[in-house]
Structure formats: structure tokens, C-alpha cells
PDB file of N, CA and C in Angstrom:
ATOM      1  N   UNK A   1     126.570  91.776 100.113  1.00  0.00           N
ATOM      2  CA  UNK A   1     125.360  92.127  99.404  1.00  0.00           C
ATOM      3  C   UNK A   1     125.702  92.634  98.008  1.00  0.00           C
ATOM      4  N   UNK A   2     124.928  93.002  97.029  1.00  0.00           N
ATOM      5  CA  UNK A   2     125.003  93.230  95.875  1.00  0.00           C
ATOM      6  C   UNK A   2     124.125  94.515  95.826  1.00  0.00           C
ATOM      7  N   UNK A   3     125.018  95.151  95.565  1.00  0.00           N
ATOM      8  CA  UNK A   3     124.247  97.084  95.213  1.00  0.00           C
ATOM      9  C   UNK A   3     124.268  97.301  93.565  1.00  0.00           C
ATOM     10  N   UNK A   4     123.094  97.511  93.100  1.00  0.00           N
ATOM     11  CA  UNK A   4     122.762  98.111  91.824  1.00  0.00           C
ATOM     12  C   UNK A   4     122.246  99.651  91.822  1.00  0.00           C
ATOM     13  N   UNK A   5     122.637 100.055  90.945  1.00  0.00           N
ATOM     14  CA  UNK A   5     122.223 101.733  90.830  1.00  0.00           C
ATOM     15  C   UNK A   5     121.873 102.517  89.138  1.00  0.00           C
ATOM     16  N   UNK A   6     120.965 102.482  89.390  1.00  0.00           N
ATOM     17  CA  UNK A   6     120.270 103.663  88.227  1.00  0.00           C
ATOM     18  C   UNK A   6     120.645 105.180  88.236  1.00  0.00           C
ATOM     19  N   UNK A   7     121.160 105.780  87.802  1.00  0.00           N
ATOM     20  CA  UNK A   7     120.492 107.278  88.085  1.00  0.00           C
ATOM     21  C   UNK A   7     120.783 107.810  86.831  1.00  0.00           C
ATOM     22  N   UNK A   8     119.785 109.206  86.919  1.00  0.00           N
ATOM     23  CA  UNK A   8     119.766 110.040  85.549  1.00  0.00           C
ATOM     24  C   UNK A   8     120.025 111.446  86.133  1.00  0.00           C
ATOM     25  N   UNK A   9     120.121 112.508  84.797  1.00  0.00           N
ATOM     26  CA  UNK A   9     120.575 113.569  84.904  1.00  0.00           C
ATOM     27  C   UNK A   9     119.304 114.452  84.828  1.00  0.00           C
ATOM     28  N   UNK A  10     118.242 113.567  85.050  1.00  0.00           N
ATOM     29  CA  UNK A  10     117.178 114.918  84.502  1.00  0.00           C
ATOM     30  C   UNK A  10     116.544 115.928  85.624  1.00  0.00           C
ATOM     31  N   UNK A  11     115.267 116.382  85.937  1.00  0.00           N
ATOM     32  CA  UNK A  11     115.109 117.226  86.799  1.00  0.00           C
ATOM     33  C   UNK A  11     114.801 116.787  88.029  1.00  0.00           C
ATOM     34  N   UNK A  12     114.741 115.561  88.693  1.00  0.00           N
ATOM     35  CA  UNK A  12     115.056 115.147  89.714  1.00  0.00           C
ATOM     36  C   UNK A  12     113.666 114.998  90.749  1.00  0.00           C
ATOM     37  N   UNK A  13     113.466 114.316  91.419  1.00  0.00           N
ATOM     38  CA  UNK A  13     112.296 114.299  92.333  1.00  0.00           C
ATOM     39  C   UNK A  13     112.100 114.802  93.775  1.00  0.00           C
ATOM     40  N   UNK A  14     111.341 115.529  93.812  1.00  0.00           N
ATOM     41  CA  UNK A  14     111.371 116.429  95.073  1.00  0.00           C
ATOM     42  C   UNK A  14     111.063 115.569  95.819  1.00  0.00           C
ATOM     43  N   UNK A  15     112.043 116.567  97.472  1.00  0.00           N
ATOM     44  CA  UNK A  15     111.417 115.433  98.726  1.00  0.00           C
ATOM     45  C   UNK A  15     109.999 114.512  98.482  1.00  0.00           C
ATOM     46  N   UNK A  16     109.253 115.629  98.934  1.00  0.00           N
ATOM     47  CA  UNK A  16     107.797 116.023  99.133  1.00  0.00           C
ATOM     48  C   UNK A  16     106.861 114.396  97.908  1.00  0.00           C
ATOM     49  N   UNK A  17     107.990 113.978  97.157  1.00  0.00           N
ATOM     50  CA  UNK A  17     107.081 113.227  96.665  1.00  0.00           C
ATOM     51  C   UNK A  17     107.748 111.876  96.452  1.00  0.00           C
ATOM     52  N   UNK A  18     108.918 112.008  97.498  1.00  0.00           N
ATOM     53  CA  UNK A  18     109.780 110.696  96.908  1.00  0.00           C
ATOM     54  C   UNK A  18     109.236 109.810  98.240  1.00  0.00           C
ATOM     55  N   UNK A  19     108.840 109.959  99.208  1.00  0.00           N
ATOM     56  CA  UNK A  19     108.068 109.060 100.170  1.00  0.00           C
ATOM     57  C   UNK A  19     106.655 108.613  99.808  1.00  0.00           C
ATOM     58  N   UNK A  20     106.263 108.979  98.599  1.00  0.00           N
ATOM     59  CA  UNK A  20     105.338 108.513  98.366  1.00  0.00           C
ATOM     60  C   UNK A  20     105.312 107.315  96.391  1.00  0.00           C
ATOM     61  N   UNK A  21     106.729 106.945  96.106  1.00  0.00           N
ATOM     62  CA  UNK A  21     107.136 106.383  94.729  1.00  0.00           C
ATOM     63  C   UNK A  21     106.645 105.405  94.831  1.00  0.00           C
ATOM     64  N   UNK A  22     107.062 104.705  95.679  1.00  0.00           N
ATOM     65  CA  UNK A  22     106.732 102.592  95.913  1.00  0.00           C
ATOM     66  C   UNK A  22     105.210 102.674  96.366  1.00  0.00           C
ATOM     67  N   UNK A  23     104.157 103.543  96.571  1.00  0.00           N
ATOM     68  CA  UNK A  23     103.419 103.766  96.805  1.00  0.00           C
ATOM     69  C   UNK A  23     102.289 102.925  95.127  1.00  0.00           C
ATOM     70  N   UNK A  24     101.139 101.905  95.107  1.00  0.00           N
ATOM     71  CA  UNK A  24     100.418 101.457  94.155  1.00  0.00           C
ATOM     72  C   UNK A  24      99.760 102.948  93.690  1.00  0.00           C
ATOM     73  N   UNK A  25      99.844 102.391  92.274  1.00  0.00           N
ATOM     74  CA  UNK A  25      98.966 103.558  91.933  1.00  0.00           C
ATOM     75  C   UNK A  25      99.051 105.354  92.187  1.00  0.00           C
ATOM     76  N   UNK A  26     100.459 105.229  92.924  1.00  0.00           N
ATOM     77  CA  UNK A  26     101.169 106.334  92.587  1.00  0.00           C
ATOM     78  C   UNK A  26     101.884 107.429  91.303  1.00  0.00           C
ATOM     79  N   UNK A  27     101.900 107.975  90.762  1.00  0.00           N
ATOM     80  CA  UNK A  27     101.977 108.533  89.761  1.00  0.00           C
ATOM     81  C   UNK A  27     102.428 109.591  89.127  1.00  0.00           C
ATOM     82  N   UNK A  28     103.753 110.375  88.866  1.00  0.00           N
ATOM     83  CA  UNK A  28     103.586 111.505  88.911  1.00  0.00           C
ATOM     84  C   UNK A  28     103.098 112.423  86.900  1.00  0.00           C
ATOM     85  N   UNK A  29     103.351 111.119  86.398  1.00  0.00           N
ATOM     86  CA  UNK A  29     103.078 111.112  84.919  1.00  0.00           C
ATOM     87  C   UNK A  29     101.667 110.800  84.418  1.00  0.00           C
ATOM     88  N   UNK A  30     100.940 111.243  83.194  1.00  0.00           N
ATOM     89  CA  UNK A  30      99.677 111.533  82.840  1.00  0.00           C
ATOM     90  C   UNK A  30      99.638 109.938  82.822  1.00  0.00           C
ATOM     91  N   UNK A  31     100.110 109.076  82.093  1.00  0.00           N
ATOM     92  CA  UNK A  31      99.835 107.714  81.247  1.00  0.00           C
ATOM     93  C   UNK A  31     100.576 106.473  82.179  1.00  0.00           C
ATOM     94  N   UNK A  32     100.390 105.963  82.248  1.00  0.00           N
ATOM     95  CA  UNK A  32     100.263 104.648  83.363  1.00  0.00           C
ATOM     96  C   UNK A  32      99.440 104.140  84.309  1.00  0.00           C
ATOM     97  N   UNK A  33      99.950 103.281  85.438  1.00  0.00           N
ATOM     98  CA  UNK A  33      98.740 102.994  86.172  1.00  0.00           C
ATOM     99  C   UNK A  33      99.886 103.358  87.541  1.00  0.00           C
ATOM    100  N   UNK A  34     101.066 103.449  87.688  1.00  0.00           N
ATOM    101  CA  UNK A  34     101.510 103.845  89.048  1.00  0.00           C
ATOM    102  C   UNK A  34     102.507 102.588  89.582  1.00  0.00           C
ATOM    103  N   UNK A  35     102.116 101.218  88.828  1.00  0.00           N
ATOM    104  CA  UNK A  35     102.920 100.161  89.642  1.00  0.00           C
ATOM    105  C   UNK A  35     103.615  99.808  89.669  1.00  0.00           C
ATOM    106  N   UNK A  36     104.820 100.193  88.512  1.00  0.00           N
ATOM    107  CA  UNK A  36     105.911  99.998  88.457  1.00  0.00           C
ATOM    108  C   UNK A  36     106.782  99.800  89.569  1.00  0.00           C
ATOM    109  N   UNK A  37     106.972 101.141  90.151  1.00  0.00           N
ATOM    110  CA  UNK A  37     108.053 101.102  91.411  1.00  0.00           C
ATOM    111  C   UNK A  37     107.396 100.422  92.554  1.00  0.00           C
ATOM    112  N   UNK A  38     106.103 100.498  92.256  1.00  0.00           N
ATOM    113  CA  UNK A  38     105.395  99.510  93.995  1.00  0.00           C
ATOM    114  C   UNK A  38     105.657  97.831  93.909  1.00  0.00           C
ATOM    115  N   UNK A  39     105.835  97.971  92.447  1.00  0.00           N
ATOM    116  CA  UNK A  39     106.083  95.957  92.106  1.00  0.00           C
ATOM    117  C   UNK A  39     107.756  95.891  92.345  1.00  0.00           C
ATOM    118  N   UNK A  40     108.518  96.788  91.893  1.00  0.00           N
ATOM    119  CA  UNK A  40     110.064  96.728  92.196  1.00  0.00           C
ATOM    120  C   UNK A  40     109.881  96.532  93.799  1.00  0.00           C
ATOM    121  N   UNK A  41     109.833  97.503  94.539  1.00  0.00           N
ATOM    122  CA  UNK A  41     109.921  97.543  95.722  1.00  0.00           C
ATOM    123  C   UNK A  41     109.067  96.066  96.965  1.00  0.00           C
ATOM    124  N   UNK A  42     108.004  95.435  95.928  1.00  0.00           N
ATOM    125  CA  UNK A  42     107.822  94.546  96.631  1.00  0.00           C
ATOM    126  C   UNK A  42     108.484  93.350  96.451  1.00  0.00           C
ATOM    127  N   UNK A  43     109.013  93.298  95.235  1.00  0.00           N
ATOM    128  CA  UNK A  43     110.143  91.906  94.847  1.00  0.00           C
ATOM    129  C   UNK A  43     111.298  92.066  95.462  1.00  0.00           C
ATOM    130  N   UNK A  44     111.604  93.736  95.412  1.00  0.00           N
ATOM    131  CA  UNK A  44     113.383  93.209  96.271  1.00  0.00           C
ATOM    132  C   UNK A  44     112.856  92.961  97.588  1.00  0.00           C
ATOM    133  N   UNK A  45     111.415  93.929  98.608  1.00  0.00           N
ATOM    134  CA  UNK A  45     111.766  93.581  99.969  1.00  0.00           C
ATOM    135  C   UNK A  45     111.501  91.901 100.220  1.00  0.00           C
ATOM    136  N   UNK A  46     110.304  91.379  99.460  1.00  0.00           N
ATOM    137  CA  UNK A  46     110.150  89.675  99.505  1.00  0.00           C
ATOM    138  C   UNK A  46     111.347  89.173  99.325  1.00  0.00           C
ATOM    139  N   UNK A  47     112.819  89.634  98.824  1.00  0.00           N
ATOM    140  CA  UNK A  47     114.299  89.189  98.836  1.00  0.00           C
ATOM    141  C   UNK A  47     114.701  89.696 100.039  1.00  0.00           C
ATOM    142  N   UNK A  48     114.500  90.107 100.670  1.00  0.00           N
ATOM    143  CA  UNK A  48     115.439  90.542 102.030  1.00  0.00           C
ATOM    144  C   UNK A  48     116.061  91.793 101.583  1.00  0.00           C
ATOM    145  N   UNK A  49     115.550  92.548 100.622  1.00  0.00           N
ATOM    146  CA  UNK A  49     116.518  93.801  99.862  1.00  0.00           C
ATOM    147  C   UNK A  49     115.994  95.181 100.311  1.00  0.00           C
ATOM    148  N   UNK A  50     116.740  95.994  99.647  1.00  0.00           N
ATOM    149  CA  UNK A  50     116.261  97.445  99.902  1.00  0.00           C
ATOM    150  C   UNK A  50     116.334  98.497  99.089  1.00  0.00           C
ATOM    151  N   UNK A  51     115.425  99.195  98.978  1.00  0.00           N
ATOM    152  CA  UNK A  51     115.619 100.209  97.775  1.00  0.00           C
ATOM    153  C   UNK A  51     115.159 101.185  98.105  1.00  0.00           C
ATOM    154  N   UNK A  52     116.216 102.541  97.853  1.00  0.00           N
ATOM    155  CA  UNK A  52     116.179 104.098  98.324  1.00  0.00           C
ATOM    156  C   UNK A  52     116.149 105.010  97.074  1.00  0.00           C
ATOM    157  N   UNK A  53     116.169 106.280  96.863  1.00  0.00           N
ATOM    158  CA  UNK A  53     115.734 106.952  96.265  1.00  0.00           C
ATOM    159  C   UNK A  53     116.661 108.294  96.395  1.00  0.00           C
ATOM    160  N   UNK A  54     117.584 108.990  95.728  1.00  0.00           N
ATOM    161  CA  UNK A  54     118.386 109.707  96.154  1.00  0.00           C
ATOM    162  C   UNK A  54     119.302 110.983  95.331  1.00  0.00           C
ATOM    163  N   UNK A  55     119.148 112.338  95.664  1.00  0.00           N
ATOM    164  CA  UNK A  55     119.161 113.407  94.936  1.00  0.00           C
ATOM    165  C   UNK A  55     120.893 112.351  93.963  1.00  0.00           C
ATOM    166  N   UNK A  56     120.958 112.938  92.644  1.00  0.00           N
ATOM    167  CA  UNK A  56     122.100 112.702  91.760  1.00  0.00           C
ATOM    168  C   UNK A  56     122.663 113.899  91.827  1.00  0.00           C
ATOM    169  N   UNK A  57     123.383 114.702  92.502  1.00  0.00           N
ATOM    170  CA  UNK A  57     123.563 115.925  93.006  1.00  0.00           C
ATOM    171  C   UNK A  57     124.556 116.116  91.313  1.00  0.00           C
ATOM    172  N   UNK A  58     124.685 116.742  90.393  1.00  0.00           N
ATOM    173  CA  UNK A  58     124.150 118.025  90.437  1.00  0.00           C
ATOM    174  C   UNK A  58     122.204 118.253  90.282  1.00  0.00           C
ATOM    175  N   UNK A  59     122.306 117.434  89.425  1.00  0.00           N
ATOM    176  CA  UNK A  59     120.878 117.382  88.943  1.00  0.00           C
ATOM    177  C   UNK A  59     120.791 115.568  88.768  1.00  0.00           C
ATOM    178  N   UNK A  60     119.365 114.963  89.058  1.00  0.00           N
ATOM    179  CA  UNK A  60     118.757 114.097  88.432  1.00  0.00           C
ATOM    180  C   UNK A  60     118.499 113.403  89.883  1.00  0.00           C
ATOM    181  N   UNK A  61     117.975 111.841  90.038  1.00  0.00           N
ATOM    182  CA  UNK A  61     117.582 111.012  91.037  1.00  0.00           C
ATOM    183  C   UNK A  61     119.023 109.791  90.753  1.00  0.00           C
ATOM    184  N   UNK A  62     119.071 109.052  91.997  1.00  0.00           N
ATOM    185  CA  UNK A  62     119.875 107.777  91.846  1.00  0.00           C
ATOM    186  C   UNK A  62     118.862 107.111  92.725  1.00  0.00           C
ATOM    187  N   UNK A  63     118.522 106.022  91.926  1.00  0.00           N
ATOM    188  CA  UNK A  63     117.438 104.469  92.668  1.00  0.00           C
ATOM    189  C   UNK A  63     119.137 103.266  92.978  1.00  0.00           C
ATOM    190  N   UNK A  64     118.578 103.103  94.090  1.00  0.00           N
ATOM    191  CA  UNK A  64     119.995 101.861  94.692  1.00  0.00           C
ATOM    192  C   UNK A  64     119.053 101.006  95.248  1.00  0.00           C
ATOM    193  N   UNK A  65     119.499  99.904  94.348  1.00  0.00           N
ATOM    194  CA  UNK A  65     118.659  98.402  94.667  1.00  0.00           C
ATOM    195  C   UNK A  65     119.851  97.664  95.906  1.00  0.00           C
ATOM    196  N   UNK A  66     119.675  97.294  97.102  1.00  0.00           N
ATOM    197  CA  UNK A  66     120.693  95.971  97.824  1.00  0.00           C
ATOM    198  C   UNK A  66     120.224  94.996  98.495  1.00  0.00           C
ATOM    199  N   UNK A  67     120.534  93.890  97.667  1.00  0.00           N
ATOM    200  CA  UNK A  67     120.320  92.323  97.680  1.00  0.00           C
ATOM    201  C   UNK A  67     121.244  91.275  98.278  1.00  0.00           C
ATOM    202  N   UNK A  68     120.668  91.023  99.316  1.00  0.00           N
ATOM    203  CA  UNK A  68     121.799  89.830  99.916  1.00  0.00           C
ATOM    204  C   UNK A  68     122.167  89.015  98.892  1.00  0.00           C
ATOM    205  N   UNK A  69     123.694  88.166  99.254  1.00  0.00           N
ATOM    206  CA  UNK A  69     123.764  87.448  98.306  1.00  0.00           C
ATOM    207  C   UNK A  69     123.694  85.782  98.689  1.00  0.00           C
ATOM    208  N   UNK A  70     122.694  86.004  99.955  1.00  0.00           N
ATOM    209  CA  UNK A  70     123.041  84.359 100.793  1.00  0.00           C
ATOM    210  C   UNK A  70     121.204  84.612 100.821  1.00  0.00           C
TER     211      UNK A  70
END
């Protein structure tokens, strides 16, 4: 499979709201519409893929995209 990974250093996303990201129209920012991560999350799973969400310990989030490669 093929693993891709994002992560940043900033203040990081609490439990409490990371089961709800891939969620439409989810939001935790004033300006958008929410679909970003619900359109990621439906293109990799229509690939057979998977994508998690995960403290960047000291501080920030890591997003891990994994994509078969067959």
C-alpha cells in the first residue's frame, strides 16, 4: 500500500471533535462550507483506502492517507 502523511505543529484537534471531521458540512472554522475532508475521505474510501486522524505529539494533528497499490 502507499501511506501519505500531512501533519502540522499547530494546536491540534481534540478527541471530542475528530470523529466528527469527514463529517459534510462539518466545520470547526467561521468561513467555508465543511466539505473538504468529507470529499477527501469519500475519494480515498471509493479507492479501497483509509484515512485517520492523529495527535502530532508534541503539539499539532497528523492526517495518514493508505491506498492500495493493486
Amino acid at each position: 500500500h502507499l501511506e501519505i502523511q500531512v501533519a502540522d505543529t499547530g494546536r491540534g484537534i481534540p478527541p471530542e471533535l475528530r470523529e466528527k471531521l469527514f463529517l459534510p458540512y462539518f466545520s470547526t472554522k467561521g468561513r467555508g462550507n465543511g466539505l473538504g475532508l468529507a470529499i477527501v475521505h469519500r475519494i480515498v474510501t471509493d479507492h479501497h483506502g483509509s484515512i485517520r486522524v492523529e495527535d502530532n505529539a508534541p503539539q499539532g494533528t497528523v492526517f495518514t492517507v493508505e491506498l492500495p497499490l493493486e
